[in-house]
C-alpha atoms as a PDB file:
ATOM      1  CA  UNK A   1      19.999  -2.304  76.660  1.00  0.00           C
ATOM      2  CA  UNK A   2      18.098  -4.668  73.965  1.00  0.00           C
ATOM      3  CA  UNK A   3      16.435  -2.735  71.311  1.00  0.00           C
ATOM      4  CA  UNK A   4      12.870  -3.966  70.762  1.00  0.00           C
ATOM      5  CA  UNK A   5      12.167  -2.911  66.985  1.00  0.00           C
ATOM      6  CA  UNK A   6      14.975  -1.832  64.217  1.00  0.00           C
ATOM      7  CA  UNK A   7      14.152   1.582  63.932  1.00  0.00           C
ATOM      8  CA  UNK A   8      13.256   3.281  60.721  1.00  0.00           C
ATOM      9  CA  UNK A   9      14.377   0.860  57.664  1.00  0.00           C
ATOM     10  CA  UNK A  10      14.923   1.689  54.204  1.00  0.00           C
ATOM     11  CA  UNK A  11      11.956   0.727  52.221  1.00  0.00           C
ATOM     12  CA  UNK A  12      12.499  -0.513  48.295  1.00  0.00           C
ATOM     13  CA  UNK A  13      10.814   1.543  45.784  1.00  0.00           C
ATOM     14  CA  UNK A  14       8.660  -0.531  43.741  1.00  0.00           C
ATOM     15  CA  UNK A  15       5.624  -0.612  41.607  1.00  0.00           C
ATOM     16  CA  UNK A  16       2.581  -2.069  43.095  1.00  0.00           C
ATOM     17  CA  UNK A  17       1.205  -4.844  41.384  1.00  0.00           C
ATOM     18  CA  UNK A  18      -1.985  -4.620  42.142  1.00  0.00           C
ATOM     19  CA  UNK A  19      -4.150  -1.657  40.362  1.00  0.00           C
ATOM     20  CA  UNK A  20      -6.695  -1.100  42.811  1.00  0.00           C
ATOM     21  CA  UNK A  21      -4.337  -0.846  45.405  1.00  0.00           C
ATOM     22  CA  UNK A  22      -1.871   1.433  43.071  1.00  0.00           C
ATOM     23  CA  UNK A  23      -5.386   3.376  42.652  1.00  0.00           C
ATOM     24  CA  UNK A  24      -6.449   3.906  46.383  1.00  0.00           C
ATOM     25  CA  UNK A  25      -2.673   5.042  47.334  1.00  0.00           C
ATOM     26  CA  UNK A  26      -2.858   7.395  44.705  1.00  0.00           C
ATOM     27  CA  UNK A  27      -6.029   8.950  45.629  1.00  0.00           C
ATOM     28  CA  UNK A  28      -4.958   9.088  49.195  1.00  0.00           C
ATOM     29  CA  UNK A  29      -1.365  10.456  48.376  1.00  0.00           C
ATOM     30  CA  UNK A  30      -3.155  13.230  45.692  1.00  0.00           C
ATOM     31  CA  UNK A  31      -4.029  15.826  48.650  1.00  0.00           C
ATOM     32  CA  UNK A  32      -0.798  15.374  49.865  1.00  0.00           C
ATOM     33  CA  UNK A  33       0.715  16.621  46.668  1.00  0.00           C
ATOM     34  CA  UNK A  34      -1.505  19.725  46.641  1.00  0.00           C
ATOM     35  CA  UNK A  35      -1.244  20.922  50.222  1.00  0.00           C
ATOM     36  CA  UNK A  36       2.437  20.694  49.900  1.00  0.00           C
ATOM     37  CA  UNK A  37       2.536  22.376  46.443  1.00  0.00           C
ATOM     38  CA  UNK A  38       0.483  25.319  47.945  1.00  0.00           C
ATOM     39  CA  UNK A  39       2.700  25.693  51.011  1.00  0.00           C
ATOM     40  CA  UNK A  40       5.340  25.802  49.063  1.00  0.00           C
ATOM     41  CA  UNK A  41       3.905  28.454  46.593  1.00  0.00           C
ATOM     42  CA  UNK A  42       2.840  30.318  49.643  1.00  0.00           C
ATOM     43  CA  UNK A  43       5.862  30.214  52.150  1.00  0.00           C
ATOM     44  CA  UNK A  44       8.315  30.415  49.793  1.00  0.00           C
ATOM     45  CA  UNK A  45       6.312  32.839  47.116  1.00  0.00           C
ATOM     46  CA  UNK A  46       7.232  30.663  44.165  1.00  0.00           C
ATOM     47  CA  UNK A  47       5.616  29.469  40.817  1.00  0.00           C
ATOM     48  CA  UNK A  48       4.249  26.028  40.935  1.00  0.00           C
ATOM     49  CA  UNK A  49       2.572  23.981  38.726  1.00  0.00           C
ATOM     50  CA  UNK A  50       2.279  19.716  39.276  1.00  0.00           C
ATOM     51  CA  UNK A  51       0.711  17.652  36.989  1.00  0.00           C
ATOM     52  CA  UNK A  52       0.031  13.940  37.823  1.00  0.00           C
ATOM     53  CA  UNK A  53      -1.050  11.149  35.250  1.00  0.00           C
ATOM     54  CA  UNK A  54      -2.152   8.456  37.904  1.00  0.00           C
ATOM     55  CA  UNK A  55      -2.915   4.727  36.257  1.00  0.00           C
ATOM     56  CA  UNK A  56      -6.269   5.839  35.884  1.00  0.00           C
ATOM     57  CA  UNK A  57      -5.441   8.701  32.669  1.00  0.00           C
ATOM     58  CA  UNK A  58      -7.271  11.089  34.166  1.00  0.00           C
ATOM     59  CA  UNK A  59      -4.602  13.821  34.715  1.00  0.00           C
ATOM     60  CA  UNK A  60      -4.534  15.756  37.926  1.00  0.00           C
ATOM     61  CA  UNK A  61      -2.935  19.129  38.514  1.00  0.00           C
ATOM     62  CA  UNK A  62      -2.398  21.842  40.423  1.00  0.00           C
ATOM     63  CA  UNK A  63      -0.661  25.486  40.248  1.00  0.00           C
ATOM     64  CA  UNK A  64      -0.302  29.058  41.311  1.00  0.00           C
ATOM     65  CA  UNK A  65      -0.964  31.104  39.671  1.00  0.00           C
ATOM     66  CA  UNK A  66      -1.862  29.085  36.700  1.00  0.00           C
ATOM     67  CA  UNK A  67      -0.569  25.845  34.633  1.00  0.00           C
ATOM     68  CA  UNK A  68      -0.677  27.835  31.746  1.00  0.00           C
ATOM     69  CA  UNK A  69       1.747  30.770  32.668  1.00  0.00           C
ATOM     70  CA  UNK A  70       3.951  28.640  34.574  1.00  0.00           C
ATOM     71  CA  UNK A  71       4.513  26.313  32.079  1.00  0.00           C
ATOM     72  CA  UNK A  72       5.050  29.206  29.620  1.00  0.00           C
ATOM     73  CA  UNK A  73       7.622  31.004  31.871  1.00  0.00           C
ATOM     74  CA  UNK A  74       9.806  27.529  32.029  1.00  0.00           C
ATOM     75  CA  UNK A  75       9.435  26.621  28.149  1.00  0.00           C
ATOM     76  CA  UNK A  76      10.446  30.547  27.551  1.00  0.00           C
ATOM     77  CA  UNK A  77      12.694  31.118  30.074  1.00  0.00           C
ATOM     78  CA  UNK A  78      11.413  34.351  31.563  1.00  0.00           C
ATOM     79  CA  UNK A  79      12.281  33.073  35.551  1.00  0.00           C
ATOM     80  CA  UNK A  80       9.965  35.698  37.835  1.00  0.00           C
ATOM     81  CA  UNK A  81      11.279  39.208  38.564  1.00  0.00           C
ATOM     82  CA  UNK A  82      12.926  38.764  42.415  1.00  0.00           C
ATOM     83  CA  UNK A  83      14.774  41.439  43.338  1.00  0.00           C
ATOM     84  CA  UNK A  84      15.841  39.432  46.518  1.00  0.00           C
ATOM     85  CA  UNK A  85      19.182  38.814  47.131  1.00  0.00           C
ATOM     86  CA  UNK A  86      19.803  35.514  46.778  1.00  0.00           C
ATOM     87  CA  UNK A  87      18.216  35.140  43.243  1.00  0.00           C
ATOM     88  CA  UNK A  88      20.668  38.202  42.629  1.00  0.00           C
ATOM     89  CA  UNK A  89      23.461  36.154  43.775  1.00  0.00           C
ATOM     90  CA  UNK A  90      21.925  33.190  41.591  1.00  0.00           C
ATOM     91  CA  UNK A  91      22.132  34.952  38.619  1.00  0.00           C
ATOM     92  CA  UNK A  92      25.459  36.366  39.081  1.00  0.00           C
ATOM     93  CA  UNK A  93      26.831  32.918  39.715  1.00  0.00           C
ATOM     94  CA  UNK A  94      24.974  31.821  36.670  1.00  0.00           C
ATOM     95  CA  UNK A  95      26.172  34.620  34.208  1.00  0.00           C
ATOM     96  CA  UNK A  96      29.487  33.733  35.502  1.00  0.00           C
ATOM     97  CA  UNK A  97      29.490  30.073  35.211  1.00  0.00           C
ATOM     98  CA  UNK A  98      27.771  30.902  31.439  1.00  0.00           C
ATOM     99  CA  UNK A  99      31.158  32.993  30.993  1.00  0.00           C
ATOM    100  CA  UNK A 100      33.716  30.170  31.877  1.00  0.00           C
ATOM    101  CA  UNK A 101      31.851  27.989  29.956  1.00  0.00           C
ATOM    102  CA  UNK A 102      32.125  30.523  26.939  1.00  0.00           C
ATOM    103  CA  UNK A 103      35.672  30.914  27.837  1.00  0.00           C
ATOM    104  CA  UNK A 104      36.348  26.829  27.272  1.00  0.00           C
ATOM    105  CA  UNK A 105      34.375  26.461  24.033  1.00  0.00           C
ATOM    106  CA  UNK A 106      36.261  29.869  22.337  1.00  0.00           C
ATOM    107  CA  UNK A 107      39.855  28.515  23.500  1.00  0.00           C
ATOM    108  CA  UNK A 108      38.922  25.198  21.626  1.00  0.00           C
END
């Protein structure tokens, strides 16, 4: 049984070279980003924002509800209200993992 092509290969990761061609992947790819950012904001009912600086400067973003809040929630810190379980679990594993950490630095 001879395989006829190699199957999915690991492309390399590198920087086009060529602008115009940097500029049309970008402008395909930019939808892309969006439609995933929203189904992710609404499947998952998180906080999003993306901003994109393609090659051309013009910046690009998107975000629910709005850049402005969301980046002001992550600079301040204020993480939104879930009274789900698993963020309660998150937090508990936080507070504890801030404890042991406060534990090390006192015994020092």
């Amino acid at each position: 049984m001879d395989r006829k092509s190699k199957g999915r290969q690991k492309i390399e990761m590198i920087k086009m070279s060529n602008e115009i061609n940097l500029q049309i992947t970008f402008s395909k790819r930019r939808a892309s980003f969006s439609k995933k950012a929203s189904e992710w904001s609404t499947l998952r009912g998180i906080n999003i924002a993306i901003i994109i600086f393609p090659p051309s400067k013009k910046a690009f973003s998107f975000s629910h509800p709005c850049v402005e809040k969301v980046i002001e929630d992550f600079i301040c810190g204020n993480p939104p209200r879930d009274t789900s379980r698993a963020m309660t679990l998150i937090e508990v594993h936080r507070n504890s993992r801030i404890h042991e950490l406060n534990m090390i630095l006192t015994q020092v």
